[in-house]
PDB file of N, CA and C in Angstrom:
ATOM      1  N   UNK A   1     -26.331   6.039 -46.713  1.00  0.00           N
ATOM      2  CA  UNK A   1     -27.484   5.220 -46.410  1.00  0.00           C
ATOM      3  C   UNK A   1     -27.975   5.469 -44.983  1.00  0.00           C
ATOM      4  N   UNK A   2     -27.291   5.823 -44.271  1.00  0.00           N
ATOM      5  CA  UNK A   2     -27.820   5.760 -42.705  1.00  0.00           C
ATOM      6  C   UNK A   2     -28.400   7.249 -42.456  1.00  0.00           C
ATOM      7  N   UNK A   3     -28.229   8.426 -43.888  1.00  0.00           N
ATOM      8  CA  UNK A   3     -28.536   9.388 -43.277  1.00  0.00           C
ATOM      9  C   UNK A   3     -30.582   8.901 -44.041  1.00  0.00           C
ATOM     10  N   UNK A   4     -30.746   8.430 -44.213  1.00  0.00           N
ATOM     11  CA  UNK A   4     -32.300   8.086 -45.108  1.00  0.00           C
ATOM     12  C   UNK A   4     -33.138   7.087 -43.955  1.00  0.00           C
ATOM     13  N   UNK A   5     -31.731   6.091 -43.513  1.00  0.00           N
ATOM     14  CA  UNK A   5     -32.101   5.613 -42.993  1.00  0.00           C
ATOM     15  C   UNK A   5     -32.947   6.269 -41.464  1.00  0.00           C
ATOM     16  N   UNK A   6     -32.413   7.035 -40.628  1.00  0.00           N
ATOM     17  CA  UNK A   6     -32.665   8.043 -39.851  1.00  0.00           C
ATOM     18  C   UNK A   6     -33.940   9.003 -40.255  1.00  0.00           C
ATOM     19  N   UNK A   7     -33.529   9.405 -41.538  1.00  0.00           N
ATOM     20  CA  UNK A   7     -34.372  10.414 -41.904  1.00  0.00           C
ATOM     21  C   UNK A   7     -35.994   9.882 -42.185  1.00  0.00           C
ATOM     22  N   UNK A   8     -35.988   8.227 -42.279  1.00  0.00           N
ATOM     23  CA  UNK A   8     -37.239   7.507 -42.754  1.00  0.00           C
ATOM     24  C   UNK A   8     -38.290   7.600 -41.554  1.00  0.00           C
ATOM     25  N   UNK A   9     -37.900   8.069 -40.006  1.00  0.00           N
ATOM     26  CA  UNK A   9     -38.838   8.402 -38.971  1.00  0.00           C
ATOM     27  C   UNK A   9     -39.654   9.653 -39.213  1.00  0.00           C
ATOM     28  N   UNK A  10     -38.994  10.423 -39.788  1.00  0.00           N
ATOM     29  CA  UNK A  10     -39.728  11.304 -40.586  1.00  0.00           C
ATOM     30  C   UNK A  10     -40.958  11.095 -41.494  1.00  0.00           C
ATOM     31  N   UNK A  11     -40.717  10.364 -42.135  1.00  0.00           N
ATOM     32  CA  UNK A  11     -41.625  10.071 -43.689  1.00  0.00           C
ATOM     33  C   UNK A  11     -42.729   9.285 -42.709  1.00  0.00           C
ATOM     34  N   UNK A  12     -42.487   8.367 -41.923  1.00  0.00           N
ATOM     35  CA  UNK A  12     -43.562   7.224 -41.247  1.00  0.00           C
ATOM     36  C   UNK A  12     -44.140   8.571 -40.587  1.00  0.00           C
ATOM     37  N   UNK A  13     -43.354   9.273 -39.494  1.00  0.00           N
ATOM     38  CA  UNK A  13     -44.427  10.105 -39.011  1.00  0.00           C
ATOM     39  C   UNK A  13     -45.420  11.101 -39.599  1.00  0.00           C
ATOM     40  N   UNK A  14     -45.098  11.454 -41.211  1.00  0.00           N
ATOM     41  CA  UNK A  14     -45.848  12.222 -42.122  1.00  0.00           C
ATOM     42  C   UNK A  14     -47.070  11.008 -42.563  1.00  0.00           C
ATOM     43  N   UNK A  15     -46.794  10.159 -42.524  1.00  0.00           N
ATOM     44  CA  UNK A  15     -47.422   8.891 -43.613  1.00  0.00           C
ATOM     45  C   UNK A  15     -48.798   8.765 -42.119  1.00  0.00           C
ATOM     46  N   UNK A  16     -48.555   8.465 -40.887  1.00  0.00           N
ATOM     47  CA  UNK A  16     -49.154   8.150 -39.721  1.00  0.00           C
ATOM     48  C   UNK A  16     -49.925   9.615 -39.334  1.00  0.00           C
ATOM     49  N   UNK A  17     -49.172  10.589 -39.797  1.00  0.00           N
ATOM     50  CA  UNK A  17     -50.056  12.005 -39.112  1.00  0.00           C
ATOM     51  C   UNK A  17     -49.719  12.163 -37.697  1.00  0.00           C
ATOM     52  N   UNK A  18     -48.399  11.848 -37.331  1.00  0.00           N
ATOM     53  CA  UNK A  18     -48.208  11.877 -36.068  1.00  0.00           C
ATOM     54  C   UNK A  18     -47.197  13.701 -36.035  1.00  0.00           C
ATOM     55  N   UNK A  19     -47.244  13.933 -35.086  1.00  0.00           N
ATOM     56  CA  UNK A  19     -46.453  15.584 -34.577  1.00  0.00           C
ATOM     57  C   UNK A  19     -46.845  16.099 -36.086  1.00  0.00           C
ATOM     58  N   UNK A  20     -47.638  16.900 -36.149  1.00  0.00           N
ATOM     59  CA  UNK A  20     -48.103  17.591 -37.174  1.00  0.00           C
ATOM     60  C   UNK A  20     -47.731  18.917 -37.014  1.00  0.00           C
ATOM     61  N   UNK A  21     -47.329  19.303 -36.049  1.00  0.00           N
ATOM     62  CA  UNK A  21     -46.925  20.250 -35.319  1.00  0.00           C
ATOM     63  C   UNK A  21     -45.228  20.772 -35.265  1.00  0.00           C
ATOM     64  N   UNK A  22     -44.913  19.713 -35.304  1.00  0.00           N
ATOM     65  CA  UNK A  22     -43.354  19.523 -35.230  1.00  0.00           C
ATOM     66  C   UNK A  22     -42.360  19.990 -36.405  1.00  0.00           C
ATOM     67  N   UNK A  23     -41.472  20.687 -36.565  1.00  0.00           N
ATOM     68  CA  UNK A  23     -40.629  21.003 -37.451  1.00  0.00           C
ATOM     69  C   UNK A  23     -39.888  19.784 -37.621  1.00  0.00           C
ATOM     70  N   UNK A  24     -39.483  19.167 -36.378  1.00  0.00           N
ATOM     71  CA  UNK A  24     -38.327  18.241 -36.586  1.00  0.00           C
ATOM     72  C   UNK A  24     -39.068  17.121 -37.894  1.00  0.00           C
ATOM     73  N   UNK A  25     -40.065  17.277 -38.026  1.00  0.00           N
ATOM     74  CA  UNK A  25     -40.726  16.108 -38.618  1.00  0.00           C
ATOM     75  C   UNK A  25     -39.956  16.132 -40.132  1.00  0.00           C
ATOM     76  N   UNK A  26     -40.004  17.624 -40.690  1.00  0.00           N
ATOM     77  CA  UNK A  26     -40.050  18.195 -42.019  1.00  0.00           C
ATOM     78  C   UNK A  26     -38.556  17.967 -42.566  1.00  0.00           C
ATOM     79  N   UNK A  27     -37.281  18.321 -40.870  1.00  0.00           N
ATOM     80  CA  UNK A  27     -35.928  18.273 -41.290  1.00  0.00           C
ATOM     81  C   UNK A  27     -36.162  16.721 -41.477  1.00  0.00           C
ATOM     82  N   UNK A  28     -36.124  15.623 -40.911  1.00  0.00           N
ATOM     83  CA  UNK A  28     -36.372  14.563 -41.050  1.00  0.00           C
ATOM     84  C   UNK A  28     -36.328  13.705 -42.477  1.00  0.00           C
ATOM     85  N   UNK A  29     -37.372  14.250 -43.058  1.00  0.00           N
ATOM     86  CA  UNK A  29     -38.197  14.131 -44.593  1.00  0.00           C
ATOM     87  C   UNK A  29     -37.102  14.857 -45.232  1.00  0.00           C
ATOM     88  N   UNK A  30     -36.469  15.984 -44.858  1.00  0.00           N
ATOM     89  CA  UNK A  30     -35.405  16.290 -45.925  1.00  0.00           C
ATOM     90  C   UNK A  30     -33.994  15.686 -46.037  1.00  0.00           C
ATOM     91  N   UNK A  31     -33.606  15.373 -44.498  1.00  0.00           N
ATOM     92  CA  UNK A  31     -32.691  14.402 -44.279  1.00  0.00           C
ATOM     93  C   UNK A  31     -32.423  13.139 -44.899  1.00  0.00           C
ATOM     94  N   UNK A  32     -33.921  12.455 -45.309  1.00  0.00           N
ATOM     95  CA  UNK A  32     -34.666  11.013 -45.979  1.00  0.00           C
ATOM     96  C   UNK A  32     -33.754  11.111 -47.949  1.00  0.00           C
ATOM     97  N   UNK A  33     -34.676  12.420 -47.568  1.00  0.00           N
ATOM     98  CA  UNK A  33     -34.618  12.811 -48.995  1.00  0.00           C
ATOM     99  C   UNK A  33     -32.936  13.057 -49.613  1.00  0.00           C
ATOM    100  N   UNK A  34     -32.701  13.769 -48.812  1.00  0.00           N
ATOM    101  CA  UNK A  34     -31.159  13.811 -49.091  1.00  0.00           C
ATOM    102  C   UNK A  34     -30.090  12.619 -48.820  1.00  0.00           C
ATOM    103  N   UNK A  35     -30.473  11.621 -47.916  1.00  0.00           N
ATOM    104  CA  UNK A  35     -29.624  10.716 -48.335  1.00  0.00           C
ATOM    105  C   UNK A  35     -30.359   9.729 -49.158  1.00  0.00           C
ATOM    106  N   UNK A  36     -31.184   9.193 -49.857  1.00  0.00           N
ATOM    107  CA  UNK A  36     -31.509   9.312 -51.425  1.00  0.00           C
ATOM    108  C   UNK A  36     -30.656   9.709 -52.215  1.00  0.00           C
ATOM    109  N   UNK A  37     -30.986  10.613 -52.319  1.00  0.00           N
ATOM    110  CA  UNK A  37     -29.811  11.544 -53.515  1.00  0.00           C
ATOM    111  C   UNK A  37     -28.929  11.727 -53.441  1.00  0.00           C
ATOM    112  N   UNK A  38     -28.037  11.006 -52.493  1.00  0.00           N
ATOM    113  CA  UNK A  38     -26.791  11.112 -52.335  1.00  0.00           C
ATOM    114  C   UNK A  38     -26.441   9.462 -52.415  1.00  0.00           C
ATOM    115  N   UNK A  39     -26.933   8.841 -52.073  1.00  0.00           N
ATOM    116  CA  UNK A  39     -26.981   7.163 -52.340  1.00  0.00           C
ATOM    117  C   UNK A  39     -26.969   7.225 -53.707  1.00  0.00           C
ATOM    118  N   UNK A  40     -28.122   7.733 -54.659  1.00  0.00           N
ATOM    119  CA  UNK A  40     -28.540   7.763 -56.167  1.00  0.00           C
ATOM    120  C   UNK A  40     -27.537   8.589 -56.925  1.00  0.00           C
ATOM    121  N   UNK A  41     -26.586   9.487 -56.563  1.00  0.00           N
ATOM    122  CA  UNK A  41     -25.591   9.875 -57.334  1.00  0.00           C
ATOM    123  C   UNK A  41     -24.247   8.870 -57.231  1.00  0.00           C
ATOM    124  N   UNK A  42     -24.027   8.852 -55.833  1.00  0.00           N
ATOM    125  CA  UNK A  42     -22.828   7.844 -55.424  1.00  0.00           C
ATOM    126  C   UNK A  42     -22.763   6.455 -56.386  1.00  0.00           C
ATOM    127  N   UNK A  43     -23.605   5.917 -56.498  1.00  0.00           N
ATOM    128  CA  UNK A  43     -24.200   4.738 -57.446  1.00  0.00           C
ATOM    129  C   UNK A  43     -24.267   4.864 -59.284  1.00  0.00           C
ATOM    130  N   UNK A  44     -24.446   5.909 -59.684  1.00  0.00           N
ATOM    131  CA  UNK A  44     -24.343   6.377 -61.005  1.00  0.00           C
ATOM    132  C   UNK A  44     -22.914   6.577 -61.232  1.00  0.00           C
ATOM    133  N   UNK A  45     -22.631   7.587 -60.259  1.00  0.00           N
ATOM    134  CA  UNK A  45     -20.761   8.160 -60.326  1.00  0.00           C
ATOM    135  C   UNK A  45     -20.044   6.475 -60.381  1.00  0.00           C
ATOM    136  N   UNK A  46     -20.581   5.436 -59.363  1.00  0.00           N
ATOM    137  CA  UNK A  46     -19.634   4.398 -59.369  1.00  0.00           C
ATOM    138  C   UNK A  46     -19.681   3.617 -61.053  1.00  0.00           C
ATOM    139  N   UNK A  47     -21.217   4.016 -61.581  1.00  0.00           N
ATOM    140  CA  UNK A  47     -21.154   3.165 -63.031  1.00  0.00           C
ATOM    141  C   UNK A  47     -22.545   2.162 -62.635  1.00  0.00           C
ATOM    142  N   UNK A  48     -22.941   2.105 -61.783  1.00  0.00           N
ATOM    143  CA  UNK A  48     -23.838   1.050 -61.228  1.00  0.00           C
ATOM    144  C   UNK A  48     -25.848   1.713 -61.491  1.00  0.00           C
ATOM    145  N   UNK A  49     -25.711   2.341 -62.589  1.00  0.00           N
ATOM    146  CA  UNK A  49     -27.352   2.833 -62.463  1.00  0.00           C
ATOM    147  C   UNK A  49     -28.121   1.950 -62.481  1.00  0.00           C
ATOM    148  N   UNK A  50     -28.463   0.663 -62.665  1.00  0.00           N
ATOM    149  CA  UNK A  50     -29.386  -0.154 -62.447  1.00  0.00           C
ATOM    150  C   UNK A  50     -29.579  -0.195 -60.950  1.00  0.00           C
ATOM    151  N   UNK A  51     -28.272  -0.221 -60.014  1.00  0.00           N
ATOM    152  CA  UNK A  51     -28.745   0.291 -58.754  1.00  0.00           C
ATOM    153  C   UNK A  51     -29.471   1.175 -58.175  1.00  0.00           C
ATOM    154  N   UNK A  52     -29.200   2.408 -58.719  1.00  0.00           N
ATOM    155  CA  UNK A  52     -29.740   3.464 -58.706  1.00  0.00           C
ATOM    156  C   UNK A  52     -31.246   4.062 -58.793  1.00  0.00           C
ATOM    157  N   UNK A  53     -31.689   3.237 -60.005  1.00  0.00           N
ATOM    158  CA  UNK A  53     -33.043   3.260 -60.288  1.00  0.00           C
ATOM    159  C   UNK A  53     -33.879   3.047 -59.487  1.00  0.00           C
ATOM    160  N   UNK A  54     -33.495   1.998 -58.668  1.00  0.00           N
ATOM    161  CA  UNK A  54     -34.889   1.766 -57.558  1.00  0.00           C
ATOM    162  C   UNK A  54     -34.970   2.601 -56.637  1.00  0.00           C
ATOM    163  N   UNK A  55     -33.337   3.057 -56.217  1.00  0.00           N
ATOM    164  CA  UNK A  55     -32.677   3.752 -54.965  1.00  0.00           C
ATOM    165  C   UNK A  55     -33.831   4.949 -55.155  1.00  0.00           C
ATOM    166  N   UNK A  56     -33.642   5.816 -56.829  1.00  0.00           N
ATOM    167  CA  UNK A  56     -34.922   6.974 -57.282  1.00  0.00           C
ATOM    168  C   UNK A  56     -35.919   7.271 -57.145  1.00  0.00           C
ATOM    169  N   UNK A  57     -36.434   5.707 -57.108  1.00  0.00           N
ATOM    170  CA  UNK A  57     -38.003   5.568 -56.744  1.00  0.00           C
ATOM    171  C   UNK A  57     -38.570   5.624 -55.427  1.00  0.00           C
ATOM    172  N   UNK A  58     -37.062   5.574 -54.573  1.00  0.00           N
ATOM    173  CA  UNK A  58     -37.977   5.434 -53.292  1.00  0.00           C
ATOM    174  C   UNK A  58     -38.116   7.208 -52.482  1.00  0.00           C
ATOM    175  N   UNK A  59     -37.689   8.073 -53.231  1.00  0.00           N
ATOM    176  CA  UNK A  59     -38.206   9.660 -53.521  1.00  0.00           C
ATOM    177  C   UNK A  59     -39.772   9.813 -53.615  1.00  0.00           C
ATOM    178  N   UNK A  60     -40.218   9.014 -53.832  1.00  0.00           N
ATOM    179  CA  UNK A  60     -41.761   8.783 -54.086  1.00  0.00           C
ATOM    180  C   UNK A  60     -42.956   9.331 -52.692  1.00  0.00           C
ATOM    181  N   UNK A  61     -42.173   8.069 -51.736  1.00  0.00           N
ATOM    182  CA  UNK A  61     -42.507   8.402 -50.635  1.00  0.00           C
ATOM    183  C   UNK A  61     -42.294   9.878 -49.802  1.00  0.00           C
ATOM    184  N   UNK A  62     -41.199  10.097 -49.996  1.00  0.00           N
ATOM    185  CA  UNK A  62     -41.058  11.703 -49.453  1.00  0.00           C
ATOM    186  C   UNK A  62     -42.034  12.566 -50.327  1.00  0.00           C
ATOM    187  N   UNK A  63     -41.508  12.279 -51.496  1.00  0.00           N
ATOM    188  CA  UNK A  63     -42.843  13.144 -51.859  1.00  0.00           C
ATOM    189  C   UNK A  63     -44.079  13.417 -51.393  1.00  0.00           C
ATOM    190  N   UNK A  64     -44.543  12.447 -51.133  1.00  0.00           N
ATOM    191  CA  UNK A  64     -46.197  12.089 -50.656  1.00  0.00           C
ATOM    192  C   UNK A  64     -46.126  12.710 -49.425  1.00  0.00           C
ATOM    193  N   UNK A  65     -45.216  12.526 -48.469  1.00  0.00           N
ATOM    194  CA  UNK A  65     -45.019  12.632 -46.985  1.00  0.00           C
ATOM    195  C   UNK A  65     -44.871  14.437 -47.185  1.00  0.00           C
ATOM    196  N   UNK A  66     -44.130  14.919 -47.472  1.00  0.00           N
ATOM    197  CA  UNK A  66     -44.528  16.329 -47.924  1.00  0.00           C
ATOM    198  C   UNK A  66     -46.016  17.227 -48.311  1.00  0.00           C
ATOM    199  N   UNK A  67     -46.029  16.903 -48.867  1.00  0.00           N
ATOM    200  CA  UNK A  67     -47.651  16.793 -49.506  1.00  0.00           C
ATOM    201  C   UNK A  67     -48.706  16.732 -48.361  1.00  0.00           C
ATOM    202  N   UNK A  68     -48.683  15.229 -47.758  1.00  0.00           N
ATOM    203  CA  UNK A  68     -49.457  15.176 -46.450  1.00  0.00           C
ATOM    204  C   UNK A  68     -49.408  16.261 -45.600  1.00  0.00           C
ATOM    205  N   UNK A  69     -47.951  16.501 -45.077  1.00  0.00           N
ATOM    206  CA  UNK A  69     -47.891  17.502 -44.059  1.00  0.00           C
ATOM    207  C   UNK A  69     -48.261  18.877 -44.340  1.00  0.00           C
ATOM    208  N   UNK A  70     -47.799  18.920 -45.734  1.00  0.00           N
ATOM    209  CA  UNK A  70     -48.840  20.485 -46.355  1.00  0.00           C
ATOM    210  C   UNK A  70     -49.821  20.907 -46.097  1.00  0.00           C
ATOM    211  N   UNK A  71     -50.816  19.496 -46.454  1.00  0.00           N
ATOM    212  CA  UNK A  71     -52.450  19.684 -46.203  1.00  0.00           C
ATOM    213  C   UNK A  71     -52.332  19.876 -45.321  1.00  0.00           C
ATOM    214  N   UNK A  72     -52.184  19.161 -44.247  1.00  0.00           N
ATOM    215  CA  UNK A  72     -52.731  19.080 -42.310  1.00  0.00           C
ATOM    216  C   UNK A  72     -52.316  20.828 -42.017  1.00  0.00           C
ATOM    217  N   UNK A  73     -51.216  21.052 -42.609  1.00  0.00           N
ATOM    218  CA  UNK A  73     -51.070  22.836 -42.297  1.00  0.00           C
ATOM    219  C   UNK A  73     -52.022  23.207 -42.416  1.00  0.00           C
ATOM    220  N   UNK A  74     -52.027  23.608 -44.016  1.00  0.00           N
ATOM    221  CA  UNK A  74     -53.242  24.014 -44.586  1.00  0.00           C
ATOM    222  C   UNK A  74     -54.569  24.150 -43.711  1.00  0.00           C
ATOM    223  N   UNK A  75     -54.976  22.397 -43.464  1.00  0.00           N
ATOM    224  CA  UNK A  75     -56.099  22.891 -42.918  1.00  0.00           C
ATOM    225  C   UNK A  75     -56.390  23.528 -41.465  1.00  0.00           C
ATOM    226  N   UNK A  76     -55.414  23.045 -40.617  1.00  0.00           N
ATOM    227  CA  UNK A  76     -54.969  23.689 -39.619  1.00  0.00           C
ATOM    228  C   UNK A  76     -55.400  25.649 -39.566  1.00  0.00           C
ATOM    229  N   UNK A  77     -54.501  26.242 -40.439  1.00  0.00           N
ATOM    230  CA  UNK A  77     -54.627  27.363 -41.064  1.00  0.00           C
ATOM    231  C   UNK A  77     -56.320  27.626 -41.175  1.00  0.00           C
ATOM    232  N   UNK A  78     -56.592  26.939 -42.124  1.00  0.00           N
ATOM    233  CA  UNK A  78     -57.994  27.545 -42.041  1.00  0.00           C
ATOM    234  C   UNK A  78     -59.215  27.288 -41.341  1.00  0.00           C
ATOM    235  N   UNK A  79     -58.613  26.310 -39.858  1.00  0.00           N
ATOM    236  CA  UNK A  79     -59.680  26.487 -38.769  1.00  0.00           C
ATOM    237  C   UNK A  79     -59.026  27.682 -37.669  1.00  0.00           C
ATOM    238  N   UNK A  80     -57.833  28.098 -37.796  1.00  0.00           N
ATOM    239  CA  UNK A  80     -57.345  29.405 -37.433  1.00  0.00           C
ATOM    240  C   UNK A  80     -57.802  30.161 -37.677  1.00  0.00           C
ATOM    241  N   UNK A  81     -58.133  30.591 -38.735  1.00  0.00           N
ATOM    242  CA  UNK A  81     -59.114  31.440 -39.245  1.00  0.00           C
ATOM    243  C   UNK A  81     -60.589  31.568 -39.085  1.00  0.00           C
ATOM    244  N   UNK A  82     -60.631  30.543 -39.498  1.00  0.00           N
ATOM    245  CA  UNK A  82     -62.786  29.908 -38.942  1.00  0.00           C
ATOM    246  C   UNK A  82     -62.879  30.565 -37.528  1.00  0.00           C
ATOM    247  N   UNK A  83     -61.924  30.319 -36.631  1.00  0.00           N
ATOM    248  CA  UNK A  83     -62.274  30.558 -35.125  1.00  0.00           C
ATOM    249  C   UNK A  83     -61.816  32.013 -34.889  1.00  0.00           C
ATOM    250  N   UNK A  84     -60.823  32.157 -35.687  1.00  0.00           N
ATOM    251  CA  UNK A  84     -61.063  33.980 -35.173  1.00  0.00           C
ATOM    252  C   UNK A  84     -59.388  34.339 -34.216  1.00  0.00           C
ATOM    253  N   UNK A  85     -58.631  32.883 -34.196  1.00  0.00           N
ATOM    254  CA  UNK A  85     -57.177  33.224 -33.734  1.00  0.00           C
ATOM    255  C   UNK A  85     -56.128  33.509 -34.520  1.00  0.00           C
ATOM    256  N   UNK A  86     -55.341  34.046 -34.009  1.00  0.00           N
ATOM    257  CA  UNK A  86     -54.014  34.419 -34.292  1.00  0.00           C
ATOM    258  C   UNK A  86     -53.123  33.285 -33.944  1.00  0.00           C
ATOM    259  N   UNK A  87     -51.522  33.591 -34.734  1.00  0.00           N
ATOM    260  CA  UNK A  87     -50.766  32.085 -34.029  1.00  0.00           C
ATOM    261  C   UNK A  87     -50.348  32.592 -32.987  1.00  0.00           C
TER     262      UNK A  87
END
């Protein structure tokens, strides 16, 4: 739990558009993500999936937070281009 917990500065800073720039943002979001899924197996293995279920859902958000940071690349990328720079 504490590694999601940690890793959730990540997801807010994808969700806010803050360091768009930043790698640390992305380990973050995977950090989130991975203790998720490690909460959501630990919880099944114990016998407890009704726990679990919600624990699943909250994958949702990383998702999205991924996604976000994609685009902002993306478009990033193609005012790189528009203007005529290199990275």
């Amino acid at each position: 739990m504490l590694m999601f917990s940690i890793g959730a500065f990540g997801v807010l800073d994808a969700w806010h558009k803050r360091h768009p720039q930043l790698k640390r943002v992305d380990w973050l979001i995977s950090l989130y993500a991975f203790g998720v899924l490690l909460t959501v197996v630990g919880m099944v293995l114990y016998g407890r999936w009704w726990i679990a279920a919600p624990f699943a859902l909250m994958l949702l958000p990383a998702d999205r937070a991924i996604r976000m940071r994609l685009e902002l690349r993306q478009r990033r990328a193609h005012l790189r281009t528009l203007k005529g720079e290199e990275k």
